[in-house]
PDB file of N, CA and C in Angstrom:
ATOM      1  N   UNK A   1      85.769  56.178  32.884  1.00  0.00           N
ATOM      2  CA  UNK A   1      85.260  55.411  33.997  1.00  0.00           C
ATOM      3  C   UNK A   1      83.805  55.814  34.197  1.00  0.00           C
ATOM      4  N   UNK A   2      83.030  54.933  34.188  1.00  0.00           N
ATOM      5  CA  UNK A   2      81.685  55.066  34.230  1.00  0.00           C
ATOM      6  C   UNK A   2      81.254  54.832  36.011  1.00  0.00           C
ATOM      7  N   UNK A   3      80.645  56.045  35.646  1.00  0.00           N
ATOM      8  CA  UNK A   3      79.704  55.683  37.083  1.00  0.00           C
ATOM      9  C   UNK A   3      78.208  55.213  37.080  1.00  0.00           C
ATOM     10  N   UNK A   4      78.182  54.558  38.493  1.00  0.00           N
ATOM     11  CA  UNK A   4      76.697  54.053  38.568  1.00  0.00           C
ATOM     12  C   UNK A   4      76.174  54.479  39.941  1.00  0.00           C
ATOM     13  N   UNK A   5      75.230  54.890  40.242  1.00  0.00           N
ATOM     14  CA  UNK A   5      74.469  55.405  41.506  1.00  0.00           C
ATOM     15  C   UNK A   5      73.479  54.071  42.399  1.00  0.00           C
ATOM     16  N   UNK A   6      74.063  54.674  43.380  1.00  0.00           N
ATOM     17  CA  UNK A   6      73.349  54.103  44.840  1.00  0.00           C
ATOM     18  C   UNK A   6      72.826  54.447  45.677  1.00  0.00           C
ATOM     19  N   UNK A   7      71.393  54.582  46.388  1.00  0.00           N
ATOM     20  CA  UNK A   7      71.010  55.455  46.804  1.00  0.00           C
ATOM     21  C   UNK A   7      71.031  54.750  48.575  1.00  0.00           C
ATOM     22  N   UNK A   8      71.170  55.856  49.656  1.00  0.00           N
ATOM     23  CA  UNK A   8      71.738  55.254  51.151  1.00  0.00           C
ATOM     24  C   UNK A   8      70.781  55.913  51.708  1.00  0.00           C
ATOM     25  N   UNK A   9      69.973  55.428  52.665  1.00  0.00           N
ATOM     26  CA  UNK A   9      69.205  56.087  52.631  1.00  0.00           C
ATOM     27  C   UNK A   9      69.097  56.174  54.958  1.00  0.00           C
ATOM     28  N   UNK A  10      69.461  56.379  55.430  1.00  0.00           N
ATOM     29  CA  UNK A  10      69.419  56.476  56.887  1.00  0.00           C
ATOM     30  C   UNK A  10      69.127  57.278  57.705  1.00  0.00           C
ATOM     31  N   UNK A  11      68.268  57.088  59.160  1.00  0.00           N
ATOM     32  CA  UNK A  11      68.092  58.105  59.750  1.00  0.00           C
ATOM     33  C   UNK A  11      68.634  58.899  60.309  1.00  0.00           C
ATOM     34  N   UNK A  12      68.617  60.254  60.278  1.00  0.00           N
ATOM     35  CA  UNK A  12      69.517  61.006  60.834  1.00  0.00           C
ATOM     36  C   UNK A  12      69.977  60.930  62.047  1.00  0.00           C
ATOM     37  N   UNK A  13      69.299  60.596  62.867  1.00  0.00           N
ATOM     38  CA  UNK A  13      69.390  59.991  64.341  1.00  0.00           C
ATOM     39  C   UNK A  13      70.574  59.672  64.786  1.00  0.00           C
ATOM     40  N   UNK A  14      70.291  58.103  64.227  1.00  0.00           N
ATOM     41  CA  UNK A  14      71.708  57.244  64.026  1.00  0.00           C
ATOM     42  C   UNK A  14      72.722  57.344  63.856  1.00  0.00           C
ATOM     43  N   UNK A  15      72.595  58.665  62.712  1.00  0.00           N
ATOM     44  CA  UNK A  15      74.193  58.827  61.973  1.00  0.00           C
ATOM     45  C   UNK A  15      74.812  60.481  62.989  1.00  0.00           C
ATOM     46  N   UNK A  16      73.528  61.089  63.528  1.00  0.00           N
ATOM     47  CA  UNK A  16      74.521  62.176  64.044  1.00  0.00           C
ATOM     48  C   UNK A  16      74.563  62.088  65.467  1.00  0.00           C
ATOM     49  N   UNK A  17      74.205  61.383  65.723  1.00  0.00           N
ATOM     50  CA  UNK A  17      74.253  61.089  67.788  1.00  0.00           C
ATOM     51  C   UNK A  17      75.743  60.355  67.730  1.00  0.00           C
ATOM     52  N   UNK A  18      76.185  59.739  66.777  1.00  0.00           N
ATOM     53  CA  UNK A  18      77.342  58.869  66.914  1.00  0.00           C
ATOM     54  C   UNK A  18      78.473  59.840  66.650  1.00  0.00           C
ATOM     55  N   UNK A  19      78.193  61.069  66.422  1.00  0.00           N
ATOM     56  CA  UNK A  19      79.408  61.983  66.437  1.00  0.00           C
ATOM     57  C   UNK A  19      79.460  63.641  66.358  1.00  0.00           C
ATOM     58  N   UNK A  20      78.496  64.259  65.774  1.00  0.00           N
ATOM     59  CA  UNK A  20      78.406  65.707  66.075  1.00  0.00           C
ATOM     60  C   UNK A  20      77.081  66.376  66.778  1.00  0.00           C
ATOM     61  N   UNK A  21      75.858  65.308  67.104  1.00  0.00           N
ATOM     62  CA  UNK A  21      74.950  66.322  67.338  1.00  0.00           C
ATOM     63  C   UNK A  21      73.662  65.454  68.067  1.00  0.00           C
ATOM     64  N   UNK A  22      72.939  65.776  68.945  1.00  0.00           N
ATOM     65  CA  UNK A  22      72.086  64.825  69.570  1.00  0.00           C
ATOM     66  C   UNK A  22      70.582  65.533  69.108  1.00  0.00           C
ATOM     67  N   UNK A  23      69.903  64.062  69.069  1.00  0.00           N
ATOM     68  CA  UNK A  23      68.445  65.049  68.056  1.00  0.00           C
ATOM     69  C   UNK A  23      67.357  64.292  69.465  1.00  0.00           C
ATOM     70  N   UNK A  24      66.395  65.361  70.187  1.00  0.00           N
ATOM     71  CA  UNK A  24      65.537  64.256  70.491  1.00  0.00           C
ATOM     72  C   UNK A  24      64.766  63.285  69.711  1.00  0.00           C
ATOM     73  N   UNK A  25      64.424  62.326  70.530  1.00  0.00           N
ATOM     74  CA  UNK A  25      63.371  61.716  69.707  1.00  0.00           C
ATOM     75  C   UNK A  25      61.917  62.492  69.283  1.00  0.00           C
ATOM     76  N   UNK A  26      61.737  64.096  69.196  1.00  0.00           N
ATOM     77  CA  UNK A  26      60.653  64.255  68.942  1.00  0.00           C
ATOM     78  C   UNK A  26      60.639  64.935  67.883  1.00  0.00           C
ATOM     79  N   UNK A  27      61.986  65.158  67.309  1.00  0.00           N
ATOM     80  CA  UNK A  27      62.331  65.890  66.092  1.00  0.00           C
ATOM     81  C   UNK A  27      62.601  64.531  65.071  1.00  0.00           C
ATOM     82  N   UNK A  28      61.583  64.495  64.391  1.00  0.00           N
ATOM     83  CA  UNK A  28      61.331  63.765  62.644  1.00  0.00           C
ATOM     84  C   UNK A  28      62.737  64.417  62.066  1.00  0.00           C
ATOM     85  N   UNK A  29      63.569  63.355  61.409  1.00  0.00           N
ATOM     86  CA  UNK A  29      64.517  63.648  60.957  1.00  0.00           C
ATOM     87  C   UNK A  29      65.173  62.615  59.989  1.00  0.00           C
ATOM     88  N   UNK A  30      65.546  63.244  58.125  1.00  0.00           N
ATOM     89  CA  UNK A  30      65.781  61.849  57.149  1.00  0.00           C
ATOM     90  C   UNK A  30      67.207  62.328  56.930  1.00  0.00           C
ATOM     91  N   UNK A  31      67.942  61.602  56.801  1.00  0.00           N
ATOM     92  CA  UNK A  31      69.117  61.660  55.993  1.00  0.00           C
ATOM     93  C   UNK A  31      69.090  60.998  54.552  1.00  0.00           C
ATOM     94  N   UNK A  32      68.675  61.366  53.395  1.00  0.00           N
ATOM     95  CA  UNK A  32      69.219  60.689  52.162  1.00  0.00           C
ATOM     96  C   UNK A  32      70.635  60.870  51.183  1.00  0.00           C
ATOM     97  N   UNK A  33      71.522  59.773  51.157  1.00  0.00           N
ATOM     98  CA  UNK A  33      72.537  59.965  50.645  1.00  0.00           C
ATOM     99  C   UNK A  33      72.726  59.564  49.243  1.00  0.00           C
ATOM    100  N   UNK A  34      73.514  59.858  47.859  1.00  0.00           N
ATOM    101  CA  UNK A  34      73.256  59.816  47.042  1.00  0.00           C
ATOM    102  C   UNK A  34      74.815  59.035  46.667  1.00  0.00           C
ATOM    103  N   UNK A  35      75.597  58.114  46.533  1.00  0.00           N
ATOM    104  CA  UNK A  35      76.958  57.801  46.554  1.00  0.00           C
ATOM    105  C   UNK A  35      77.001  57.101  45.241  1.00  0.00           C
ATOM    106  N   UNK A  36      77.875  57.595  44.077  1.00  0.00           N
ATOM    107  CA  UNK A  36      77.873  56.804  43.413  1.00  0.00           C
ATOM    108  C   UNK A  36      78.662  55.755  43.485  1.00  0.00           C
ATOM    109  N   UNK A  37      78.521  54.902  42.318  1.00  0.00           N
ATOM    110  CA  UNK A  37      79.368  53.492  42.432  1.00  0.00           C
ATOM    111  C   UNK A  37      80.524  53.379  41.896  1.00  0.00           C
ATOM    112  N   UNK A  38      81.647  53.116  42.507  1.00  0.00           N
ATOM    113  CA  UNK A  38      82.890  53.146  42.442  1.00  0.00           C
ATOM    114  C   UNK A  38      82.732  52.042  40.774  1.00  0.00           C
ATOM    115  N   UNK A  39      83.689  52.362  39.942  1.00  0.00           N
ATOM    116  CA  UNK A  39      83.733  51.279  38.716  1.00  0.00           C
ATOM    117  C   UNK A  39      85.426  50.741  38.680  1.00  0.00           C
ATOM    118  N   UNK A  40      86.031  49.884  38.623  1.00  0.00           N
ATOM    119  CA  UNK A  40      87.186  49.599  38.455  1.00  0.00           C
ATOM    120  C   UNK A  40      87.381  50.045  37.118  1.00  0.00           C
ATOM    121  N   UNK A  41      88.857  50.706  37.207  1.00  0.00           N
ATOM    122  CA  UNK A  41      88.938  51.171  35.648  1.00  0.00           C
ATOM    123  C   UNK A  41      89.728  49.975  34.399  1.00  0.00           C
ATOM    124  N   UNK A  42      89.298  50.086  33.511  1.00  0.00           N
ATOM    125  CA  UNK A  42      89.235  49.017  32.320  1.00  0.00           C
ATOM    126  C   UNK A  42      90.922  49.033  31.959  1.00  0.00           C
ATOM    127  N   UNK A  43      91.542  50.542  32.319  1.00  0.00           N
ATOM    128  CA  UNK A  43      92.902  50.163  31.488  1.00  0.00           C
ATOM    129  C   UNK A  43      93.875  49.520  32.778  1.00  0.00           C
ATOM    130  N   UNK A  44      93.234  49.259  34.308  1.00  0.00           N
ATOM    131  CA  UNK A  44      94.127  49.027  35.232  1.00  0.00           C
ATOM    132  C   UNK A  44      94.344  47.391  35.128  1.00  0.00           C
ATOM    133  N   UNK A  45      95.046  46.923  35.828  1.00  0.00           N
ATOM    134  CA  UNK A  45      95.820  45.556  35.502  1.00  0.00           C
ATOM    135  C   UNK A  45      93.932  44.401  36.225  1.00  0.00           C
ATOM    136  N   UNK A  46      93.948  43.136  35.631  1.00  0.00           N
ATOM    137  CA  UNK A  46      92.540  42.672  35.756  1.00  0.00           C
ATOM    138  C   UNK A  46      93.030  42.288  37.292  1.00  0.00           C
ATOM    139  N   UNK A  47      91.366  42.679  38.243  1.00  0.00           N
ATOM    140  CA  UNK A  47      91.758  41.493  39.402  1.00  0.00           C
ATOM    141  C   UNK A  47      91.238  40.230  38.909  1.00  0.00           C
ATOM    142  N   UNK A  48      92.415  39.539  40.217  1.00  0.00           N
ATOM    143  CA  UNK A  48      91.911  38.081  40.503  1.00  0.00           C
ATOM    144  C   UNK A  48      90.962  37.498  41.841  1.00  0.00           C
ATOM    145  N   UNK A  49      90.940  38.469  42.310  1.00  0.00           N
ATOM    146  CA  UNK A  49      90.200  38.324  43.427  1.00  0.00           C
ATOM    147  C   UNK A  49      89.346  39.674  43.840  1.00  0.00           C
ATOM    148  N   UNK A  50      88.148  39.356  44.305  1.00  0.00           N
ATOM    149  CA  UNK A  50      87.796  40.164  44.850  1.00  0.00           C
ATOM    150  C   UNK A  50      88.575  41.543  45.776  1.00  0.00           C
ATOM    151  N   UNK A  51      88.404  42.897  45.752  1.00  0.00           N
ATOM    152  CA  UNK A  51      88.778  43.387  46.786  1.00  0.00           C
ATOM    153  C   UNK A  51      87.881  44.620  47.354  1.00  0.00           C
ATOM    154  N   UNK A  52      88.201  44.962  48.758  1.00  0.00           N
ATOM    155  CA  UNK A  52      87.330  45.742  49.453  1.00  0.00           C
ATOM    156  C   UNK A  52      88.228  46.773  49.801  1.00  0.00           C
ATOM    157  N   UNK A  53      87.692  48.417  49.110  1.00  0.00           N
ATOM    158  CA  UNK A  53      88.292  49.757  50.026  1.00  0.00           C
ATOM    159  C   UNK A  53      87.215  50.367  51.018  1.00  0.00           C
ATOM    160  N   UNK A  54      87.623  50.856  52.151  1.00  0.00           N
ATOM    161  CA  UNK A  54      86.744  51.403  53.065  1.00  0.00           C
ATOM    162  C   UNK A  54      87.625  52.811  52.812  1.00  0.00           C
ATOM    163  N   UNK A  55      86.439  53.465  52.629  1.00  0.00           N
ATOM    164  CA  UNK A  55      86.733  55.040  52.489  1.00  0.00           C
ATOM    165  C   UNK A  55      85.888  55.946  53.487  1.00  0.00           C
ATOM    166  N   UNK A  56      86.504  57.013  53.566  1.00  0.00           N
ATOM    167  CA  UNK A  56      85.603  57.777  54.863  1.00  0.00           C
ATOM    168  C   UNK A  56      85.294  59.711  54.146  1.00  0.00           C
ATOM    169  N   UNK A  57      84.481  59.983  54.359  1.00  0.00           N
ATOM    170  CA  UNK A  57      84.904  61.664  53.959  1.00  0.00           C
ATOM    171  C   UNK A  57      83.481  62.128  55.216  1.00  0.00           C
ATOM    172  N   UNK A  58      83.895  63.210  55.250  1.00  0.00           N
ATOM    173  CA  UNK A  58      83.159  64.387  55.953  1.00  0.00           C
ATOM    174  C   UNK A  58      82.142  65.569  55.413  1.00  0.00           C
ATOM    175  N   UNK A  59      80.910  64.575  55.239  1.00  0.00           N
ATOM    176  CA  UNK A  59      79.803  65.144  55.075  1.00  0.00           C
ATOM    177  C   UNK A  59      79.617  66.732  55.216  1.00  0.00           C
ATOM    178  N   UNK A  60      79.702  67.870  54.844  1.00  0.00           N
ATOM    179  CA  UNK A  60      79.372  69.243  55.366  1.00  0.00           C
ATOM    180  C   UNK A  60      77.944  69.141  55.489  1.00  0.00           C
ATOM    181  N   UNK A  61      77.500  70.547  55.908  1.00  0.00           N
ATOM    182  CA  UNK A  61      76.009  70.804  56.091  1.00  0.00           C
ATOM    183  C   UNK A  61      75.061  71.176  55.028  1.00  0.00           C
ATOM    184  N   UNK A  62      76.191  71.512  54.231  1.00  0.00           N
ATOM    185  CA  UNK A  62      75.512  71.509  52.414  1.00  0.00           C
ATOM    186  C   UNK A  62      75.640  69.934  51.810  1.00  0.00           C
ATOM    187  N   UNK A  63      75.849  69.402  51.964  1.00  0.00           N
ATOM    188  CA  UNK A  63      75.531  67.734  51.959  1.00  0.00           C
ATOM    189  C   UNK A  63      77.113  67.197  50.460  1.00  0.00           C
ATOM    190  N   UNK A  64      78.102  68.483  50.791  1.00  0.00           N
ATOM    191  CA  UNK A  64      79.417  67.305  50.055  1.00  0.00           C
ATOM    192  C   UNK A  64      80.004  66.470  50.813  1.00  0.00           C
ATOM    193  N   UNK A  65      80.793  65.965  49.988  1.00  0.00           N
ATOM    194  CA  UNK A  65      81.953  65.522  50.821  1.00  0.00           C
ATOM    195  C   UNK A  65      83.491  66.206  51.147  1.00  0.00           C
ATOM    196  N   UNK A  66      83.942  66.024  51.953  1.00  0.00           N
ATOM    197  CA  UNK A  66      85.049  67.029  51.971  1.00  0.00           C
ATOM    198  C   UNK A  66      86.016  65.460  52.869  1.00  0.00           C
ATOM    199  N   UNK A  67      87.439  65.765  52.951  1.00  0.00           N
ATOM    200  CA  UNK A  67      88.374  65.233  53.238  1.00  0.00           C
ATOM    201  C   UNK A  67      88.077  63.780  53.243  1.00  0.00           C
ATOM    202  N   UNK A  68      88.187  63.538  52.080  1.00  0.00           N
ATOM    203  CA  UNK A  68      88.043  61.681  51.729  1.00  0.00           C
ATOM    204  C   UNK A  68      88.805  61.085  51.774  1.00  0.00           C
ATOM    205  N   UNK A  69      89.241  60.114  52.315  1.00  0.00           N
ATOM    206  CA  UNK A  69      90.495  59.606  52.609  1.00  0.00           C
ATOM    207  C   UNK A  69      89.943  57.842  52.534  1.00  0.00           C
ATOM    208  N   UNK A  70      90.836  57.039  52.721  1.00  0.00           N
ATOM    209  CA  UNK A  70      91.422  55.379  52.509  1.00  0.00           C
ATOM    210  C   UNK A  70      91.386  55.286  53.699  1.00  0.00           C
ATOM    211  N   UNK A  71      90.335  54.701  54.779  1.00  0.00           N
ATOM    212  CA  UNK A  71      90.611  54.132  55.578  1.00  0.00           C
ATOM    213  C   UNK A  71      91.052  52.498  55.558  1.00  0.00           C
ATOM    214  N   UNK A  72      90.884  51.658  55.060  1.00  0.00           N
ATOM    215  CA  UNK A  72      91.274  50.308  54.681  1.00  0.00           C
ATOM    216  C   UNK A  72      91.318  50.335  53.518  1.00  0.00           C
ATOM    217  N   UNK A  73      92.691  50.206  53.193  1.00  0.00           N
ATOM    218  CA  UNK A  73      92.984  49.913  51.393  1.00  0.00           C
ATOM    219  C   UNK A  73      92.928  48.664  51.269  1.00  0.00           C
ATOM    220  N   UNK A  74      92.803  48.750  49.681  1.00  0.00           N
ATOM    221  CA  UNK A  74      92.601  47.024  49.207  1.00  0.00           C
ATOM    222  C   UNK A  74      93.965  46.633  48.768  1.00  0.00           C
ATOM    223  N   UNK A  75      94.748  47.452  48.982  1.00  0.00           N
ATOM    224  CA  UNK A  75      96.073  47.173  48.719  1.00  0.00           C
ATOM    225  C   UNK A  75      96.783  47.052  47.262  1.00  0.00           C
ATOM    226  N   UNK A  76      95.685  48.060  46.296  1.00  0.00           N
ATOM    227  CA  UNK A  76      95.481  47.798  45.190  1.00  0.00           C
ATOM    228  C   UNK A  76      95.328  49.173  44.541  1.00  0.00           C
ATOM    229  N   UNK A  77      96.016  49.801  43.933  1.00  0.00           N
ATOM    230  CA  UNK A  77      95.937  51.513  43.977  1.00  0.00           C
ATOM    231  C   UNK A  77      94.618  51.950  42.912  1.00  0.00           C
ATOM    232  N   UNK A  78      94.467  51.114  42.149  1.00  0.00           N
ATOM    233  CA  UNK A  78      93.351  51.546  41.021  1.00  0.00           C
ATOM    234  C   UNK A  78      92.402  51.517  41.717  1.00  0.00           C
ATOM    235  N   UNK A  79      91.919  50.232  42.710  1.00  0.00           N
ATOM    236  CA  UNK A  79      90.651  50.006  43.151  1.00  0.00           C
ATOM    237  C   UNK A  79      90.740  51.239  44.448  1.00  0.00           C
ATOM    238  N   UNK A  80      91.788  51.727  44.895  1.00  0.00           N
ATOM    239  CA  UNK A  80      91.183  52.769  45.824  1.00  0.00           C
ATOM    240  C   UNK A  80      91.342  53.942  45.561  1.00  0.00           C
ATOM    241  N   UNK A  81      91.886  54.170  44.100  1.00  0.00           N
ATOM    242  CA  UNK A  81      91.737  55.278  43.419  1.00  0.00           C
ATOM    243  C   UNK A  81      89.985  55.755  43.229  1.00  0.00           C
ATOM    244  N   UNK A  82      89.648  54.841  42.339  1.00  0.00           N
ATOM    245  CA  UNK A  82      88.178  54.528  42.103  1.00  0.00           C
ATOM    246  C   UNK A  82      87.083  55.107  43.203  1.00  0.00           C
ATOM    247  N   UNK A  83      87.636  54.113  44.262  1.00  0.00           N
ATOM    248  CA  UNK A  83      86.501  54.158  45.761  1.00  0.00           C
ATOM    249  C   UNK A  83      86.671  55.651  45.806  1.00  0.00           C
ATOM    250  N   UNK A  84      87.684  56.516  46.181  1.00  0.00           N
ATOM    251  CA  UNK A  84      87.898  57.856  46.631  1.00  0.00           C
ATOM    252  C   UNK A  84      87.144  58.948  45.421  1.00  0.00           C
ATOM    253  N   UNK A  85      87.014  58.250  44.481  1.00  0.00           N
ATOM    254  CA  UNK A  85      86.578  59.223  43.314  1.00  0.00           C
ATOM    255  C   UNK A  85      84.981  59.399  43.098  1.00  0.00           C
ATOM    256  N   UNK A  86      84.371  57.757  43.850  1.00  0.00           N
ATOM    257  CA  UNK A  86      83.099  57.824  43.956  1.00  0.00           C
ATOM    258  C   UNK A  86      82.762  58.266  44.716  1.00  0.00           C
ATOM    259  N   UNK A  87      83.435  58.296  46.198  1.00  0.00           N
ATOM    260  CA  UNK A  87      83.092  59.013  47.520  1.00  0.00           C
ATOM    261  C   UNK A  87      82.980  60.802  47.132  1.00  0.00           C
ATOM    262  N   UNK A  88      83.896  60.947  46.589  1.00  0.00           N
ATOM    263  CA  UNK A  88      84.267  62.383  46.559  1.00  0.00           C
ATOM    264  C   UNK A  88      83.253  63.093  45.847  1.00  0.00           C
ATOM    265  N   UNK A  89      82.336  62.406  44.843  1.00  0.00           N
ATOM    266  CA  UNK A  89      80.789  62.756  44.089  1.00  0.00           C
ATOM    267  C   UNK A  89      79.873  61.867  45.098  1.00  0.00           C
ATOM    268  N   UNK A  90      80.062  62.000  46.533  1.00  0.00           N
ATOM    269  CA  UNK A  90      78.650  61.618  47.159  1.00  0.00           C
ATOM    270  C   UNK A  90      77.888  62.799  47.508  1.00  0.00           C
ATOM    271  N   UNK A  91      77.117  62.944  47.866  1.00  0.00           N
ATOM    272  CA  UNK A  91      76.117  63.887  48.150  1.00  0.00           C
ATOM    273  C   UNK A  91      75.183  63.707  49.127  1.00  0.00           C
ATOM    274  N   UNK A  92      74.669  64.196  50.196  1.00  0.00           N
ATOM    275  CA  UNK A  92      73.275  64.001  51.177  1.00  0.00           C
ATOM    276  C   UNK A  92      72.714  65.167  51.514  1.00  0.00           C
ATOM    277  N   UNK A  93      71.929  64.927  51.948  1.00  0.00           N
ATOM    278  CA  UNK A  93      70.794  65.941  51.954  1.00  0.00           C
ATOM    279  C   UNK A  93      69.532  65.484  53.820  1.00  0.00           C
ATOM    280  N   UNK A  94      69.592  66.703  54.571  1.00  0.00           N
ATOM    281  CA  UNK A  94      68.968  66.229  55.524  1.00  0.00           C
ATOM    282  C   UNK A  94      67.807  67.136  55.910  1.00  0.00           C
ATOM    283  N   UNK A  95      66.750  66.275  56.036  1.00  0.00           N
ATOM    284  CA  UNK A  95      65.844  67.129  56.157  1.00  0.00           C
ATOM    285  C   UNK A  95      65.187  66.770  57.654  1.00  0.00           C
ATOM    286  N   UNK A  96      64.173  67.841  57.867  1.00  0.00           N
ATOM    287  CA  UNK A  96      63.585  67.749  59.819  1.00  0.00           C
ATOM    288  C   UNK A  96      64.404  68.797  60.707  1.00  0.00           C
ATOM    289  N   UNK A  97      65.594  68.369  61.436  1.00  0.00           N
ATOM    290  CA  UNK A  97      65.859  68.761  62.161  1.00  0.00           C
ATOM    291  C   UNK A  97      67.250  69.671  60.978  1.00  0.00           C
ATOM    292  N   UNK A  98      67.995  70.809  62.316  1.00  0.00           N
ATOM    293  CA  UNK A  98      69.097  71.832  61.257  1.00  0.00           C
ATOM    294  C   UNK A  98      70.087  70.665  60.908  1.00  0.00           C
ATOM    295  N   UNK A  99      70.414  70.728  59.266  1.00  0.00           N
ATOM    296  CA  UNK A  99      71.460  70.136  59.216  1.00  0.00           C
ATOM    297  C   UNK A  99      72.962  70.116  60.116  1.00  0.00           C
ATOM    298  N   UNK A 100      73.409  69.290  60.523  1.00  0.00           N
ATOM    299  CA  UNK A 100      74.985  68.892  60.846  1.00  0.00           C
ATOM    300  C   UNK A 100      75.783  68.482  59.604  1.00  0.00           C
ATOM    301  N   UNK A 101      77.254  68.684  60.167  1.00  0.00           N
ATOM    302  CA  UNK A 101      77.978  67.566  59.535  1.00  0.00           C
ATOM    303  C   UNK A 101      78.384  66.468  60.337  1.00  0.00           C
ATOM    304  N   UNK A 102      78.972  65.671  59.203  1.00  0.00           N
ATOM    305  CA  UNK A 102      79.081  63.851  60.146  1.00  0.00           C
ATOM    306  C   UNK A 102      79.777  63.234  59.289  1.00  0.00           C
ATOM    307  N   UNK A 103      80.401  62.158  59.564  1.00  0.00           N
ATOM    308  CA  UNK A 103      81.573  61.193  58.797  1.00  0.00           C
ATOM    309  C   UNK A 103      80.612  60.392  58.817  1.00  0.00           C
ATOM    310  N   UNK A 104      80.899  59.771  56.905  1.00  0.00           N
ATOM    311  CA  UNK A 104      80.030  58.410  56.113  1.00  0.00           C
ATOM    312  C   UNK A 104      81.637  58.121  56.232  1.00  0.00           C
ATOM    313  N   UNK A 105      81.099  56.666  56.246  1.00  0.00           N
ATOM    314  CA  UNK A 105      82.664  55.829  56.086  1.00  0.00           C
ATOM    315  C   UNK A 105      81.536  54.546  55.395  1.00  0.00           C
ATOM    316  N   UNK A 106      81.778  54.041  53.954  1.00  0.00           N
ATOM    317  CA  UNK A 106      81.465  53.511  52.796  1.00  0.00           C
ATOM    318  C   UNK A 106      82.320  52.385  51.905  1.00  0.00           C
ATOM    319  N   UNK A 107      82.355  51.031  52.439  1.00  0.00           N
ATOM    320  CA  UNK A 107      82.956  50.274  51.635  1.00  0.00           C
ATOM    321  C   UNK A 107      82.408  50.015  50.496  1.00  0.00           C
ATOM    322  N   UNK A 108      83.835  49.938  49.507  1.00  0.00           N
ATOM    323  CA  UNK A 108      83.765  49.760  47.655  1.00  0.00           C
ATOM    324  C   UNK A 108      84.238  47.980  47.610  1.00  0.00           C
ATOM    325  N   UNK A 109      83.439  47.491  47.176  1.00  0.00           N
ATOM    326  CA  UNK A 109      83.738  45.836  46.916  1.00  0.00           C
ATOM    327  C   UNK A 109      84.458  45.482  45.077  1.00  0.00           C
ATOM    328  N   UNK A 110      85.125  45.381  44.803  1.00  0.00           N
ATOM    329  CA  UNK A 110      85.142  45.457  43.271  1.00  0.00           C
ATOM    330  C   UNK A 110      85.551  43.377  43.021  1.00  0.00           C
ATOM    331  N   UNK A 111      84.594  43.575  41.941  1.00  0.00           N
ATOM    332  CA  UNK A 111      84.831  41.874  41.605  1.00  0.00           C
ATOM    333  C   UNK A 111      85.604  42.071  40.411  1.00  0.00           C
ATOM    334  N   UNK A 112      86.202  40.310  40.210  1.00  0.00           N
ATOM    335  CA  UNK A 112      86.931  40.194  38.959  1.00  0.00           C
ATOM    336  C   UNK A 112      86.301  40.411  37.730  1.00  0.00           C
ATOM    337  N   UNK A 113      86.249  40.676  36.914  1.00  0.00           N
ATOM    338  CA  UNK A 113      85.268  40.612  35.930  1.00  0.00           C
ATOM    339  C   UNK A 113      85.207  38.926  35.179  1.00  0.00           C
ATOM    340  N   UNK A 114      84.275  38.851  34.683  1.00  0.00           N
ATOM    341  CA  UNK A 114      84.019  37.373  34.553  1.00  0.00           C
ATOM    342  C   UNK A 114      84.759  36.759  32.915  1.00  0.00           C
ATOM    343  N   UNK A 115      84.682  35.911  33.253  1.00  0.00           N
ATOM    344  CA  UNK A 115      85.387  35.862  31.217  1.00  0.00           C
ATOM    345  C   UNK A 115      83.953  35.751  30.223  1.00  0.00           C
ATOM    346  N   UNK A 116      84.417  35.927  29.590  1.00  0.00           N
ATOM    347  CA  UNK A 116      83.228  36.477  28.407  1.00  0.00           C
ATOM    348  C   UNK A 116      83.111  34.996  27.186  1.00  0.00           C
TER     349      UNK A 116
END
């Protein structure tokens, strides 16, 4: 299964006032996240339709992920096998203010593949 990278790029602000940590506005502060791209795997059965997993994990202050979990499955075990495997190699990095941790929650879209 091949991976492909995506780069997320948000202010820290945003992402840690909404759950572990309040920054004033006078503290400059980046969050860059590094998530790769979920790939549907080639030997699993083909979709016919599009589907979407929402996955969630818990950012530490060293910028892994830790407890990744399926919040909305696609109801489809390969495709949220996949999502959890790309989440689980995400990575961020925060710079400005002391790092926190914080929950990314990251939907995986996987298309049919096209006929050739």
């Amino acid at each position: 299964m091949a991976l492909r990278s995506t780069l997320l790029i948000l202010p820290a602000v945003a992402v840690l006032v909404s759950g572990c940590a309040m920054l004033s506005s006078s503290q400059e502060s980046k969050l860059t996240c590094h998530i790769p791209r979920a790939v549907y795997p080639d030997s699993a059965k083909p979709l016919t339709r599009p589907v979407t997993v929402l996955v969630r994990a818990l950012m530490t202050t060293s910028g892994e992920a830790q407890n990744v979990t399926v919040t909305t499955s696609s109801r489809n075990a390969a495709a949220d096998r996949a999502a959890v495997d790309a989440m689980t190699h995400a990575t961020c990095a925060q710079t400005g203010a002391t790092a926190n941790p914080f929950l990314l929650t990251q939907p995986f879209v996987f298309e049919p593949r096209r006929a050739q």
